[in-house]
Protein backbone atom coordinates (compact mmCIF):
# COMPACT_ATOMS: atom_id res chain seq x y z
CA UNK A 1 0.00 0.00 0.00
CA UNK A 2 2.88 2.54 0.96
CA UNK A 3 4.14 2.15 -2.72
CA UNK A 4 0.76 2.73 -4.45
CA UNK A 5 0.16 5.77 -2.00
CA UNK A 6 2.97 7.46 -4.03
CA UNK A 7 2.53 5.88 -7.52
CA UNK A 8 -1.40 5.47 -7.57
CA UNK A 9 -0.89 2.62 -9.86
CA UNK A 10 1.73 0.06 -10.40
CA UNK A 11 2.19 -3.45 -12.39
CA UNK A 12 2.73 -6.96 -10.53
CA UNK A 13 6.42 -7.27 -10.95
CA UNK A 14 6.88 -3.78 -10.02
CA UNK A 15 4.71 -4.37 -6.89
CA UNK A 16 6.63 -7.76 -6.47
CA UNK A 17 10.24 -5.93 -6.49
CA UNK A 18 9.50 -3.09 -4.27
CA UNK A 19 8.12 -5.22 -1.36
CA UNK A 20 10.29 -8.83 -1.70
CA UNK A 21 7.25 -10.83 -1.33
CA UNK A 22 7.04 -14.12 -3.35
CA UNK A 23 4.32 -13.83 -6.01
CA UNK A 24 1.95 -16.15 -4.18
CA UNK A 25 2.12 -13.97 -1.26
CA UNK A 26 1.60 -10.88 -3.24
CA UNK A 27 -1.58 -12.34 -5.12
CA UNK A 28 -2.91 -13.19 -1.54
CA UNK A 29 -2.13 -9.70 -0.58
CA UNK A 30 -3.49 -8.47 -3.29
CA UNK A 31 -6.78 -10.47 -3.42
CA UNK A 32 -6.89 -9.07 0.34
CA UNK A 33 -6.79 -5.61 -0.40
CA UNK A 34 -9.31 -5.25 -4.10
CA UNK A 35 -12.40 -7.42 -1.61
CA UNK A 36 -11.77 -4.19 0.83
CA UNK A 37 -12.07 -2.09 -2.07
CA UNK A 38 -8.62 -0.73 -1.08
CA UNK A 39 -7.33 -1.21 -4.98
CA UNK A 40 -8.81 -2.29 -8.33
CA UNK A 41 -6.80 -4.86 -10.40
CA UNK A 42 -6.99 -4.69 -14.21
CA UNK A 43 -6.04 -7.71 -15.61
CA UNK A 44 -4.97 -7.00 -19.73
CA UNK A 45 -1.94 -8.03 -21.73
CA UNK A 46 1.07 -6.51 -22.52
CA UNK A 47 2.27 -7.80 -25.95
CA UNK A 48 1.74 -11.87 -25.28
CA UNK A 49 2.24 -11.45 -21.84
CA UNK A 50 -0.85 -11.54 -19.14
CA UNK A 51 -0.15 -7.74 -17.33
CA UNK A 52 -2.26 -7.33 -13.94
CA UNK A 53 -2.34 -3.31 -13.07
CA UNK A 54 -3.07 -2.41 -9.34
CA UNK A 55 -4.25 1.15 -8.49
CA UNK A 56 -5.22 2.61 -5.52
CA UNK A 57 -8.91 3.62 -4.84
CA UNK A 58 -10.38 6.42 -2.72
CA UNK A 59 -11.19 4.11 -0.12
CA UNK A 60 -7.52 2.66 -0.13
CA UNK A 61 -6.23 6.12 -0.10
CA UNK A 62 -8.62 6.98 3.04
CA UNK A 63 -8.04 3.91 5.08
CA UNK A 64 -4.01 4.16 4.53
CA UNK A 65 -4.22 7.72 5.74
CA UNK A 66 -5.94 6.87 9.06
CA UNK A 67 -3.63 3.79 9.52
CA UNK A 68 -0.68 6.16 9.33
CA UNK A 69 -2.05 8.63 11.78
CA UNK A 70 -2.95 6.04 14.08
CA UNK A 71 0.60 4.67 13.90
CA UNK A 72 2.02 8.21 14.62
CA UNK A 73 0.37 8.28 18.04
CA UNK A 74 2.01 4.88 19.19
CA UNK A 75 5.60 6.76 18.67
CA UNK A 76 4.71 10.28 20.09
């Protein structure tokens, strides 16, 4: 989530490389977050290749925000 905050929107491999999780962990991640309506996935093709697009929605954007000021008051 902390990536997409800054990028909006970001492929699988990307999303795979920035957070070291195995791709079977990321899928469950990611299945996690889109039934919370955190992120959409678009699932298309990029030349031959499947291509699966994740980008932040309003409500991911929201509940991020109030997770981050919630973690602020356990360190002041």
């Amino acid at each position: 989530m902390s990536h997409l905050m800054v990028v909006r929107e970001a492929e699988f491999n990307e999303l795979k490389t920035q957070t070291g999780a195995t791709a079977g962990n990321l899928s469950a991640q990611i299945g996690k977050l889109q039934e919370a309506g955190y992120i959409d996935v678009v699932k298309t093709y990029k030349g031959n290749y499947p291509l699966t697009i994740c980008k932040l929605t309003t409500a991911g954007i929201a509940a991020f925000e109030a997770f981050y000021e919630n973690l602020k008051t356990y360190f002041l």
